[in-house]
Protein backbone atom coordinates (compact mmCIF):
# COMPACT_ATOMS: atom_id res chain seq x y z
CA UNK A 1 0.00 0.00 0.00
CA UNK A 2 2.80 2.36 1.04
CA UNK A 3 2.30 5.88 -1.18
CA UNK A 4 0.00 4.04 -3.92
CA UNK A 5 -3.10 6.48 -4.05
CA UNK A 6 -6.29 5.04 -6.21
CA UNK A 7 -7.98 6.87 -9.19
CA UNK A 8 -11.54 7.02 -8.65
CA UNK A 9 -12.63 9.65 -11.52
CA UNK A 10 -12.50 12.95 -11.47
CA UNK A 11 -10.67 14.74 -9.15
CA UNK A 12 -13.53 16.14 -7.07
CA UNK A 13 -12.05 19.16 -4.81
CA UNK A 14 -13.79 22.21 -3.70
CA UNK A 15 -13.18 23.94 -7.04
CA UNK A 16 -16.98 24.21 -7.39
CA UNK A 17 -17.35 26.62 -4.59
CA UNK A 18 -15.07 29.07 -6.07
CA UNK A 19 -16.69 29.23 -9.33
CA UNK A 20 -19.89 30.25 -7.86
CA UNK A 21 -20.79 33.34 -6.17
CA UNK A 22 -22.94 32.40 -2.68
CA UNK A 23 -24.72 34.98 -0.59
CA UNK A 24 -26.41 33.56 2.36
CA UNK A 25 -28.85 36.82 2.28
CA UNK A 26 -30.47 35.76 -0.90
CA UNK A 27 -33.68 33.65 -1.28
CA UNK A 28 -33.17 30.54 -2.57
CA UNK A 29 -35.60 30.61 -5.23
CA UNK A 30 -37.61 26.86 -5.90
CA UNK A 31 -39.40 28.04 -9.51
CA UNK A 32 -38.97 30.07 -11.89
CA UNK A 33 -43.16 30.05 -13.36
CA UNK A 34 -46.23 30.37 -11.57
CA UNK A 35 -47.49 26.86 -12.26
CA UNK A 36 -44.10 25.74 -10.42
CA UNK A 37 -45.27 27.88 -7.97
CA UNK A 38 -48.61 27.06 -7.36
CA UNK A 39 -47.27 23.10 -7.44
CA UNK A 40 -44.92 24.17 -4.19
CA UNK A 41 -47.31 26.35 -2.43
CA UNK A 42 -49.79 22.80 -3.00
CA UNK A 43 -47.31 20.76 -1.80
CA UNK A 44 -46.28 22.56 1.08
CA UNK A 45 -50.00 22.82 2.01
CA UNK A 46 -49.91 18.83 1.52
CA UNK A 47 -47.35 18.19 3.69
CA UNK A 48 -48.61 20.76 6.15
CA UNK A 49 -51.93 18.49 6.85
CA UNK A 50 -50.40 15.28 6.67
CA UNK A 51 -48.17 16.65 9.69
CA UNK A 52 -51.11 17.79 11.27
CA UNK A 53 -52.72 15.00 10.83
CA UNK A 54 -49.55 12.84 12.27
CA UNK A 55 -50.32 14.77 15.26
CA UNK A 56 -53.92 14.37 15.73
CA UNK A 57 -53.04 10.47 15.02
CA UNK A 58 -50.44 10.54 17.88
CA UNK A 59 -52.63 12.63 20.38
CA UNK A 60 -55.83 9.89 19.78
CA UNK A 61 -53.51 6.68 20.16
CA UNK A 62 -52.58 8.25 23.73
CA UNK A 63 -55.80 9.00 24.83
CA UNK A 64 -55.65 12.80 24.77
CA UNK A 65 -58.19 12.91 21.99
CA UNK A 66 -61.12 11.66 21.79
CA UNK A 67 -62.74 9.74 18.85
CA UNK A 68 -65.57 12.60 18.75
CA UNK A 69 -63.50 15.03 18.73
CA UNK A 70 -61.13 13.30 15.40
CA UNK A 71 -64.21 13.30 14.16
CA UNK A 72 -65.06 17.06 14.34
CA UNK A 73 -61.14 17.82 13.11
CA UNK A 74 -61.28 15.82 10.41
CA UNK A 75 -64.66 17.00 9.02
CA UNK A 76 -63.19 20.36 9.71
CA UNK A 77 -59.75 19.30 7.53
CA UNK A 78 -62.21 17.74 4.61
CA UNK A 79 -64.12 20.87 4.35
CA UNK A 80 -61.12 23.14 3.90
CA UNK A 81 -59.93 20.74 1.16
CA UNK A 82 -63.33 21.16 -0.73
CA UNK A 83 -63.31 24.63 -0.59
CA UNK A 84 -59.35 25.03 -1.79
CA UNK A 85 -60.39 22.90 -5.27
């Protein structure tokens, strides 16, 4: 082994970083349309009730909910989808 190095491709230093100006002030920007846009905003909406409903999940299996009240919530959560279509 002594001094042998391996070639595995490219020689991948941190060249990259210097080629590209980065501001940590700036906004990272996901899309560059408004149908990209709308697609994030829906997922992010997505992903916001399936975390909520995670929660409500998690707060009925210990007892702190009850089954009337899931009920009510996710009436409540069905509605608001209805009305966003």
């Amino acid at each position: 082994m002594g001094g042998a190095q391996l070639n595995c491709g490219p020689d991948y230093h941190n060249d990259w970083r210097m080629s590209v100006p980065l501001s940590l002030d700036e906004e990272a920007r996901l899309y560059t349309t408004n149908a990209e846009r709308e697609k994030y905003e829906s997922l992010a909406t997505l992903y916001g009730i399936v975390v909520a409903l995670d929660y409500l999940e998690r707060a009925y299996v210990r007892d702190s909910v009850t089954a009337a009240e899931c009920v009510v919530i996710f009436r409540f959560i069905g509605n608001a989808l209805r009305v966003g279509r």
